[in-house]
Protein backbone atom coordinates (compact mmCIF):
# COMPACT_ATOMS: atom_id res chain seq x y z
CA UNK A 1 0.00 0.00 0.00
CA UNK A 2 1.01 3.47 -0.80
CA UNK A 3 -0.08 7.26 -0.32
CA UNK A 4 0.01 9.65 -3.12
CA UNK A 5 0.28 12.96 -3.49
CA UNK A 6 0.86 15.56 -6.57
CA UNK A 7 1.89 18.67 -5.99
CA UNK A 8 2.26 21.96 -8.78
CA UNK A 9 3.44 25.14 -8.57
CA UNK A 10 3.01 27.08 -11.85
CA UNK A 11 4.89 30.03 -10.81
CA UNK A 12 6.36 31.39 -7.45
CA UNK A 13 6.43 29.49 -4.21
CA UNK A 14 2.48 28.56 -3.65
CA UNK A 15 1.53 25.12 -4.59
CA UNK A 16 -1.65 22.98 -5.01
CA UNK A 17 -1.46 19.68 -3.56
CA UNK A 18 -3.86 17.23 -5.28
CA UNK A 19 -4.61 14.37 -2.74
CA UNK A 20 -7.52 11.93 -3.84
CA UNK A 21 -10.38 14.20 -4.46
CA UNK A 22 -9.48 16.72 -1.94
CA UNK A 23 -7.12 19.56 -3.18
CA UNK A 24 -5.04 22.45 -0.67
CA UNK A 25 -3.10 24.94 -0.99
CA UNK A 26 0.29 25.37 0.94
CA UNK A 27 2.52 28.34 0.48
CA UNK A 28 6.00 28.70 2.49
CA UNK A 29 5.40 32.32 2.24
CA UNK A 30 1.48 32.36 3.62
CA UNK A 31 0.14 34.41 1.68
CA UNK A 32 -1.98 32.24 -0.55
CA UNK A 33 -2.33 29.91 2.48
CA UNK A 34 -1.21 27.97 5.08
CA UNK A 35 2.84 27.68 5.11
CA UNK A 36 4.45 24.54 4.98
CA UNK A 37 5.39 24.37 8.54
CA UNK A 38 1.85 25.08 9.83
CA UNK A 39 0.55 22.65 7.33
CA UNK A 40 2.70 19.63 8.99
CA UNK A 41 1.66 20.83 12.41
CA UNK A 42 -1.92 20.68 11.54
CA UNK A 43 -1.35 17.47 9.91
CA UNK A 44 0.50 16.23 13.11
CA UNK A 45 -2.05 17.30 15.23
CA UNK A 46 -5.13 15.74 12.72
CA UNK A 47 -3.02 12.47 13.30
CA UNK A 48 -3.02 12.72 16.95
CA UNK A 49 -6.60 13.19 17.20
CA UNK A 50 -7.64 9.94 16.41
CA UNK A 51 -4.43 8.64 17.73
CA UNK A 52 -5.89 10.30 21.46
CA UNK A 53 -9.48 8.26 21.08
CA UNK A 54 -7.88 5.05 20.21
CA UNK A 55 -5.07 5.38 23.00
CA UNK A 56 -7.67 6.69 25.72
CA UNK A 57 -10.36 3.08 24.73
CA UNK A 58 -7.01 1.01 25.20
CA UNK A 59 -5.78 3.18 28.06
CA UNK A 60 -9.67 2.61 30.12
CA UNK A 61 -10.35 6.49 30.32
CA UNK A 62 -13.73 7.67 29.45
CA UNK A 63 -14.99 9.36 26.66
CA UNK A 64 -12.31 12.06 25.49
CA UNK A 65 -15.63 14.08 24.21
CA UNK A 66 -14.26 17.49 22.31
CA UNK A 67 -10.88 17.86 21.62
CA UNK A 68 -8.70 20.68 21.09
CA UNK A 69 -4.84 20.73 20.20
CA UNK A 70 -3.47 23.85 20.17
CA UNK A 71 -0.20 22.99 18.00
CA UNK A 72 2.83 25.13 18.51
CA UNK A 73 6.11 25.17 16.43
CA UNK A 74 9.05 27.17 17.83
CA UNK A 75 11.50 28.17 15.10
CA UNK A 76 15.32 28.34 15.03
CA UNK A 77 17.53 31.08 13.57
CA UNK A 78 17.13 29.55 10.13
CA UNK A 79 13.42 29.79 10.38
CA UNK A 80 13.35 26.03 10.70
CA UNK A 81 11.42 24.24 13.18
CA UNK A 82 13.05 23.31 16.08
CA UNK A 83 10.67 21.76 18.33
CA UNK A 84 6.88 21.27 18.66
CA UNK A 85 4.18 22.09 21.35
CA UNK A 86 0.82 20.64 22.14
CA UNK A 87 -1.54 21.73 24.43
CA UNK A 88 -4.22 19.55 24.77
CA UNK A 89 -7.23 19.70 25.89
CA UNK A 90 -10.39 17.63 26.45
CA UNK A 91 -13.99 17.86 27.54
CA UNK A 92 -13.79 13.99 29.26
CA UNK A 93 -13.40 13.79 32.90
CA UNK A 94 -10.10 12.82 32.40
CA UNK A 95 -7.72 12.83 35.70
CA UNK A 96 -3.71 13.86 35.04
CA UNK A 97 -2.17 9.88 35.13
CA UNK A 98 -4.70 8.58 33.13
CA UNK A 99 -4.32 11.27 30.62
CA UNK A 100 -0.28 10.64 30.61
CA UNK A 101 -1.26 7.09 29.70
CA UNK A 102 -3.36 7.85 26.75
CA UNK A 103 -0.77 10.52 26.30
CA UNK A 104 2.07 8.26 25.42
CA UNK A 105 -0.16 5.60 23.53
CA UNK A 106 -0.93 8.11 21.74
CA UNK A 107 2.84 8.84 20.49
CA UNK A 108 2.93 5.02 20.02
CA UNK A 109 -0.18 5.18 17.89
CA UNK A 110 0.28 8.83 15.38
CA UNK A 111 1.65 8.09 11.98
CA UNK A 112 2.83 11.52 11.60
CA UNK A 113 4.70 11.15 14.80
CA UNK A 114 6.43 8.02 13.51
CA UNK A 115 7.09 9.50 10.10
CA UNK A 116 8.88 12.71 11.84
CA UNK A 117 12.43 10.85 12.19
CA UNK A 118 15.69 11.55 10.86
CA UNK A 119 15.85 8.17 9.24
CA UNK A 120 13.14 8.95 6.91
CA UNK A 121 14.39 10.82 3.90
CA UNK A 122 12.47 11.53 0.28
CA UNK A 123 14.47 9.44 -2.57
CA UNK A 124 14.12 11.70 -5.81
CA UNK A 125 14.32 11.45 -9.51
CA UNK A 126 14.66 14.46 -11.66
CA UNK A 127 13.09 15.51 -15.63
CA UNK A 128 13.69 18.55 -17.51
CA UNK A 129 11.86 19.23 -20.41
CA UNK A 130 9.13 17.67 -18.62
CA UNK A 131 6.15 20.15 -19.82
């Protein structure tokens, strides 16, 4: 099994990511919308969501109910992210040691979270005269 993913930029930085039938637009700049490192950090945190139900069923907490990550990236001198923030919050009755339980599942669980390691690297071919 595979995911796919095509991305074009015409001109400029902005491109248009066509994924199944959906299609977004990321630009590094963020003017013509989100930037690339927002993007992965709402992606990260989309992943966790589900990651959070499924580790909280297997963890014997309640019902998580609403939840809201607020996703926070802080940024080295290069502009490159350096490390990432959630803040999470819940509407279960959730007490603090349970939620460090579902907490960690839910590292153990996120795709994105696996995916984010320096091991992983894009392998690349290259065409001119393509268009």
């Amino acid at each position: 099994m595979s995911k796919q993913v095509t991305t074009v930029s015409e001109e400029g930085f902005s491109s248009t990511n066509e994924i199944r039938d959906f299609e977004t637009t990321i630009d590094p700049n963020g003017e013509e919308g989100a930037d690339t490192l927002e993007s992965l950090l709402a992606a990260y945190a989309s992943c966790y969501v589900p990651a959070l139900r499924v580790g909280a069923r297997q963890r014997d907490a309640d019902d998580l109910g609403r939840i809201e990550i607020g996703s926070m990236g802080e940024l080295n001198d290069d502009d490159k992210l350096d490390s990432i923030r959630f803040d999470i919050r819940v509407e279960g009755d959730i007490d603090d040691e349970t939620g460090e339980k579902v907490i960690e599942r839910a590292f153990e669980l996120c795709k994105v979270h696996d995916a984010l390691k320096e091991s992983l690297h894009a392998e690349t071919s290259f065409e001119g005269n393509a268009f």
